[in-house]
Structures are given as structure tokens and as C-alpha cells.
Protein backbone atom coordinates (compact mmCIF):
# COMPACT_ATOMS: atom_id res chain seq x y z
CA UNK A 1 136.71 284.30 368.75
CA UNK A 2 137.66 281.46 366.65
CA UNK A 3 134.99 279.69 364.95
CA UNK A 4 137.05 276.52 364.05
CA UNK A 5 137.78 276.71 367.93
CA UNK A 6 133.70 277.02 368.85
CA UNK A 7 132.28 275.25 365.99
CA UNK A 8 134.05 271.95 366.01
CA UNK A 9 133.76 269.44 369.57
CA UNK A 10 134.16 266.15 369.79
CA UNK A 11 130.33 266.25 369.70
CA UNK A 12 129.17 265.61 366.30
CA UNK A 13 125.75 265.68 366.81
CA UNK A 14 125.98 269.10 368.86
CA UNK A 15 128.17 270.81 366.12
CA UNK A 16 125.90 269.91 363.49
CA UNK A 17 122.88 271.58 365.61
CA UNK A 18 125.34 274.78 365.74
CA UNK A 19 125.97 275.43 362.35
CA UNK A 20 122.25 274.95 361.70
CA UNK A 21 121.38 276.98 364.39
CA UNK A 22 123.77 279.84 363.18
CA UNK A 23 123.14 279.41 359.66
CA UNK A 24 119.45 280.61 360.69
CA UNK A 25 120.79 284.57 361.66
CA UNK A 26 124.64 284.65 360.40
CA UNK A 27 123.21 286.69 357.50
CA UNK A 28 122.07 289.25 360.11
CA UNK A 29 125.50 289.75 361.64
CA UNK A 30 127.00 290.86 358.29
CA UNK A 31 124.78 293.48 357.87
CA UNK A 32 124.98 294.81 360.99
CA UNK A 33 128.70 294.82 360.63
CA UNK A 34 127.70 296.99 357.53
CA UNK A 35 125.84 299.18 359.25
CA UNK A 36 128.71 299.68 361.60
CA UNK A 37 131.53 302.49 360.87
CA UNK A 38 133.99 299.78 361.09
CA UNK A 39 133.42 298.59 357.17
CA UNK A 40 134.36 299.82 354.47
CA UNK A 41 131.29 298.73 352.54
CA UNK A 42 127.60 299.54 352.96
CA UNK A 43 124.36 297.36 352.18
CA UNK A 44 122.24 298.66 350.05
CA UNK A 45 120.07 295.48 349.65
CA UNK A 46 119.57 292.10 348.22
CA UNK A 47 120.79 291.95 344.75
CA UNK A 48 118.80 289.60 342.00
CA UNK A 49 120.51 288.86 339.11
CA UNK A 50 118.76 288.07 335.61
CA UNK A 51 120.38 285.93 332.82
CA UNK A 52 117.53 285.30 330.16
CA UNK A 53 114.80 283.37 331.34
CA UNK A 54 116.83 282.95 334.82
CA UNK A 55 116.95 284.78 338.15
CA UNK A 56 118.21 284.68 341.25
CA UNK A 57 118.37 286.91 344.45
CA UNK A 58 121.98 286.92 346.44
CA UNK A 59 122.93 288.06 349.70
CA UNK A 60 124.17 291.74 349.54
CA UNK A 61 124.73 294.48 347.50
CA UNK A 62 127.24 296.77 348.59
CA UNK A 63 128.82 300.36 348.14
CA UNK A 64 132.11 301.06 349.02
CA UNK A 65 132.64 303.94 351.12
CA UNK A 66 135.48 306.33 349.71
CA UNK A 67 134.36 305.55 346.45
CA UNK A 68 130.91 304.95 345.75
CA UNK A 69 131.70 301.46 343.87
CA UNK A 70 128.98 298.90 344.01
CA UNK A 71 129.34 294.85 344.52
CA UNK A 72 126.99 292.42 344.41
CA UNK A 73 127.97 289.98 347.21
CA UNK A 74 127.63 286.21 348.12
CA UNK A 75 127.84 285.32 351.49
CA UNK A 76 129.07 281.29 352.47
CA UNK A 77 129.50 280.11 356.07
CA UNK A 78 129.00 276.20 356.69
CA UNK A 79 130.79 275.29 359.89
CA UNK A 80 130.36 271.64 360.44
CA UNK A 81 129.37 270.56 356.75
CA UNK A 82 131.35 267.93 355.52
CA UNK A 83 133.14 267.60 358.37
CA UNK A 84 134.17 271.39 358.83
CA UNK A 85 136.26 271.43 355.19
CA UNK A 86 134.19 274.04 354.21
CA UNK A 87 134.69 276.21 357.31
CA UNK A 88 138.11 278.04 356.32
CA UNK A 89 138.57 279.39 352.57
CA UNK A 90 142.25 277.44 352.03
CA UNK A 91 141.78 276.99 348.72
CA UNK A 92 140.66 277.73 345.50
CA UNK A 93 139.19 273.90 344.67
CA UNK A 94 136.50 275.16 348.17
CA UNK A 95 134.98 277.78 345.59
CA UNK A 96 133.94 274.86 343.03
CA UNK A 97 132.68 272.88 346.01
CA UNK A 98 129.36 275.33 345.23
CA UNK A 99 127.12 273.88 342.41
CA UNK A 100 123.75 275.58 342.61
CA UNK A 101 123.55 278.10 339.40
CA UNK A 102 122.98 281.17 341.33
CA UNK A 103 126.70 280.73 342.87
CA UNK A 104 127.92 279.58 339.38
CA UNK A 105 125.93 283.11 337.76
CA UNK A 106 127.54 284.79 340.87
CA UNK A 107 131.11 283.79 339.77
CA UNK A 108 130.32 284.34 335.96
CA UNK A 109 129.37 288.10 336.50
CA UNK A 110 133.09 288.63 337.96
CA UNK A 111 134.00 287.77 333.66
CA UNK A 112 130.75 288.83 331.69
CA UNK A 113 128.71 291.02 333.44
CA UNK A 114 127.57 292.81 330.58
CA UNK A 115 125.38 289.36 329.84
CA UNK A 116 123.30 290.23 333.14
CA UNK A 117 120.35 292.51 334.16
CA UNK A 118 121.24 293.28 338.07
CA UNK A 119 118.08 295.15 339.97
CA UNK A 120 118.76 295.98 343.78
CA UNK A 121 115.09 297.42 345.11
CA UNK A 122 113.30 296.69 341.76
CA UNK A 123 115.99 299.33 340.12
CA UNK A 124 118.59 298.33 337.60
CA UNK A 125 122.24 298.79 338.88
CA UNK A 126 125.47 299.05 337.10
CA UNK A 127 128.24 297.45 339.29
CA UNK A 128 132.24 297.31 339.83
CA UNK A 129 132.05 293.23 340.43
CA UNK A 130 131.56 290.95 342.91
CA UNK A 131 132.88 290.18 346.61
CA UNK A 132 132.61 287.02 348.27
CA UNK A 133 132.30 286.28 352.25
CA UNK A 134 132.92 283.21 353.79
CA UNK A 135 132.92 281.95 357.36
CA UNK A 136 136.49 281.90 358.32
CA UNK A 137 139.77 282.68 355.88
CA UNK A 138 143.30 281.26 356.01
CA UNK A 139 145.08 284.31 357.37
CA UNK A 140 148.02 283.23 354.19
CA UNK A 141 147.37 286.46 351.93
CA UNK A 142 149.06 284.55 349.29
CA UNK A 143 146.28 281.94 349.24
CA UNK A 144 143.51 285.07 348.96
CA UNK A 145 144.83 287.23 346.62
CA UNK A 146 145.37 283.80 343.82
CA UNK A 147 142.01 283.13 344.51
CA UNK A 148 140.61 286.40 344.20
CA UNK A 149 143.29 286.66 341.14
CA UNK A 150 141.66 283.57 339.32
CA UNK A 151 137.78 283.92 339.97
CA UNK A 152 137.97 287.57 339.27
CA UNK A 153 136.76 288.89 342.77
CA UNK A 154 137.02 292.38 344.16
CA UNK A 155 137.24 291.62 348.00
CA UNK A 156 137.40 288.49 350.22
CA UNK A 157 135.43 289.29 353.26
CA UNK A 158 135.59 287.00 356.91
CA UNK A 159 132.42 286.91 358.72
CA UNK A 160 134.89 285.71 361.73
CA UNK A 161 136.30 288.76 361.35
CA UNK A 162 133.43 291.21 361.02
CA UNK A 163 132.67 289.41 364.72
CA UNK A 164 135.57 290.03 366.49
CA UNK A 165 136.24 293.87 365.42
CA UNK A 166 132.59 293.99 366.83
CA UNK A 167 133.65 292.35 369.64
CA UNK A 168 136.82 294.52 370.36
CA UNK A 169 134.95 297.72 369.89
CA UNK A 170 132.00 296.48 372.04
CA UNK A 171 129.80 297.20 369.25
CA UNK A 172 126.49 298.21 371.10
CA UNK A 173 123.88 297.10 368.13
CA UNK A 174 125.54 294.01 368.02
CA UNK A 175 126.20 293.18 371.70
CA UNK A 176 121.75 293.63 372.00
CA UNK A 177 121.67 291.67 368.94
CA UNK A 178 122.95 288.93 370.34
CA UNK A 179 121.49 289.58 374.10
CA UNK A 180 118.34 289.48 372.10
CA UNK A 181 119.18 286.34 370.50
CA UNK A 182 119.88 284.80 373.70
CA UNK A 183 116.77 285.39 375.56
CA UNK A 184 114.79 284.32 372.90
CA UNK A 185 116.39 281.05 372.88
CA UNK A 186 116.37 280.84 376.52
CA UNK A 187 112.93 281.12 376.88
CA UNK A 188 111.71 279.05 374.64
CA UNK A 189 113.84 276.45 376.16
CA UNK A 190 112.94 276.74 379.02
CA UNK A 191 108.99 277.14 378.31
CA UNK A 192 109.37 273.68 376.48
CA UNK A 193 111.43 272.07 378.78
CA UNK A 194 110.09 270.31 382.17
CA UNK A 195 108.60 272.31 384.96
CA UNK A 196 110.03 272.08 388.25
């Protein structure tokens, strides 16, 4: 599964529906991947992070397995936005694409995270650092480790990836996840649509 390949058509208008569409539940798919014994990391909830008068809640927290470290975790997966650049991580100028402050606090915690409160379920958690996840990564290692070298970040996770190991190991939660998924869509569509 290639989500370049499946994301971008000659359709504009249907791509854009897509990556709305899957922006909706992609969150969901990580943490079933999570919950899987095929990561090495394991949620242990939505992290907020506190700077002063300022807070904001991120995607993930998560333990590592065979050590017990913690991350708080950021999770970015825009297929067809801005004309899929955003889709693959190629580049270290994609990370300063993000603006909003709780992406900007996200990154500063990687440098001074003894200037943050971090709670995970309304307790206060000391943590190892931060990992980032993005939709699809260049497979050039070189390209990952400089940016994980310069912003300071534990772990570079793919959510392409997380998929397809699913996939290969016909992952049962995730198969009725998505068979789930499915029907729902298909019968609303077909409820809405005209009667025969």
C-alpha cells in the first residue's frame, strides 16, 4: 500500500474528499497499530502540554517497550494538501511548514523541556522527548536521521508503514476496523442515495 499511489488521481476534487475523509479516523489506525505486538511503543494517552498561561493537548503519549521510556508524540498526515507536498517527509523545510503553537511547543520540548508541565490522564509525567509521525517517509535514512538530528527527535514514525505491517500480518483488530469502517460508509450511502 502506497499512499502517494492511492491518494493522488488525476481527480482533484476526489483526492481532496480522500484526505478529508481519512483525516477523520487516521488517528485511530495509529493506535491500533499501538495496541498491536508489532510496535515497539505503547499509548498511554493524549498528552497536554502546559507552558505558562498556555496549553495544548497532542496526539499520543507513548512508552517504549524494552525500556519503559516515555514520548509525547505528534501525529501529521495531509495527503492531498497543497498539492500532496506535504504527503512524504523529504525534508527538513516540511517540519516548518507547521505554524500553529502547539506544533511549535511540540518541537521546543525536544530542547527545553524542563520549561513545560506535561500531564497524560490529569497526572504529571516526566518524559525521554518527543517522536513525530507523519503520513508517508522518504525511505533515504540519510534524510531522517538529519532531520531527527536537527529538531532533536527521538523516533520518526510512518503511518504508511504501521498499515502495511498490519496488512502483511493480517492484523485481525485492524482488518474489522476497517470492515467496520466500510459498512458504515456503505450504508449511509446508500440510505441517502436514490431508491431503485
Amino acid at each position: 500500500m502506497d499512499l502517494l499511489k492511492i491518494g493522488k488521481t488525476d481527480n482533484i476534487e476526489r483526492d481532496k474528499f480522500i484526505s478529508r475523509f481519512f483525516g477523520i479516523f487516521n488517528e485511530d489506525i495509529a493506535l491500533i497499530y499501538f495496541n498491536s505486538p508489532y510496535s515497539k511503543y505503547i499509548n498511554l494517552g493524549r498528552p497536554t502540554i502546559k507552558k505558562g498561561n498556555e496549553k495544548y493537548t497532542l496526539d499520543f503519549t507513548l512508552q517504549e517497550r524494552n525500556n519503559n521510556e516515555i514520548y509525547i508524540c505528534e501525529m501529521k498526515c495531509e495527503i492531498q494538501y497543497q498539492n500532496y507536498k506535504r504527503l512524504e517527509l523529504n525534508n527538513r523545510e516540511q517540519i516548518k511548514l507547521h505554524k500553529k503553537n502547539a506544533f511549535k511547543y511540540f518541537l521546543d520540548i525536544a530542547y527545553n523541556i524542563n520549561e513545560y508541565k506535561i500531564e497524560t490522564n490529569k497526572k504529571i509525567i516526566n518524559i525521554n522527548g518527543i517522536i513525530l509521525i507523519w503520513g508517508k517517509i522518504t525511505k533515504d535514512k540519510e534524510i531522517i536521521n538529519e532531520i531527527k538530528n536537527i529538531y532533536n527527535i527521538k523516533d520518526i514514525l510512518s503511518l504508511e508503514n504501521m498499515i502495511n505491517i498490519m496488512l502483511e500480518n493480517n492484523y485481525q483488530e485492524y482488518i474489522d476496523y476497517i470492515n467496520k469502517k466500510k459498512e458504515w460508509v456503505n450504508t449511509f450511502i446508500n440510505n441517502i442515495g436514490l431508491k431503485k
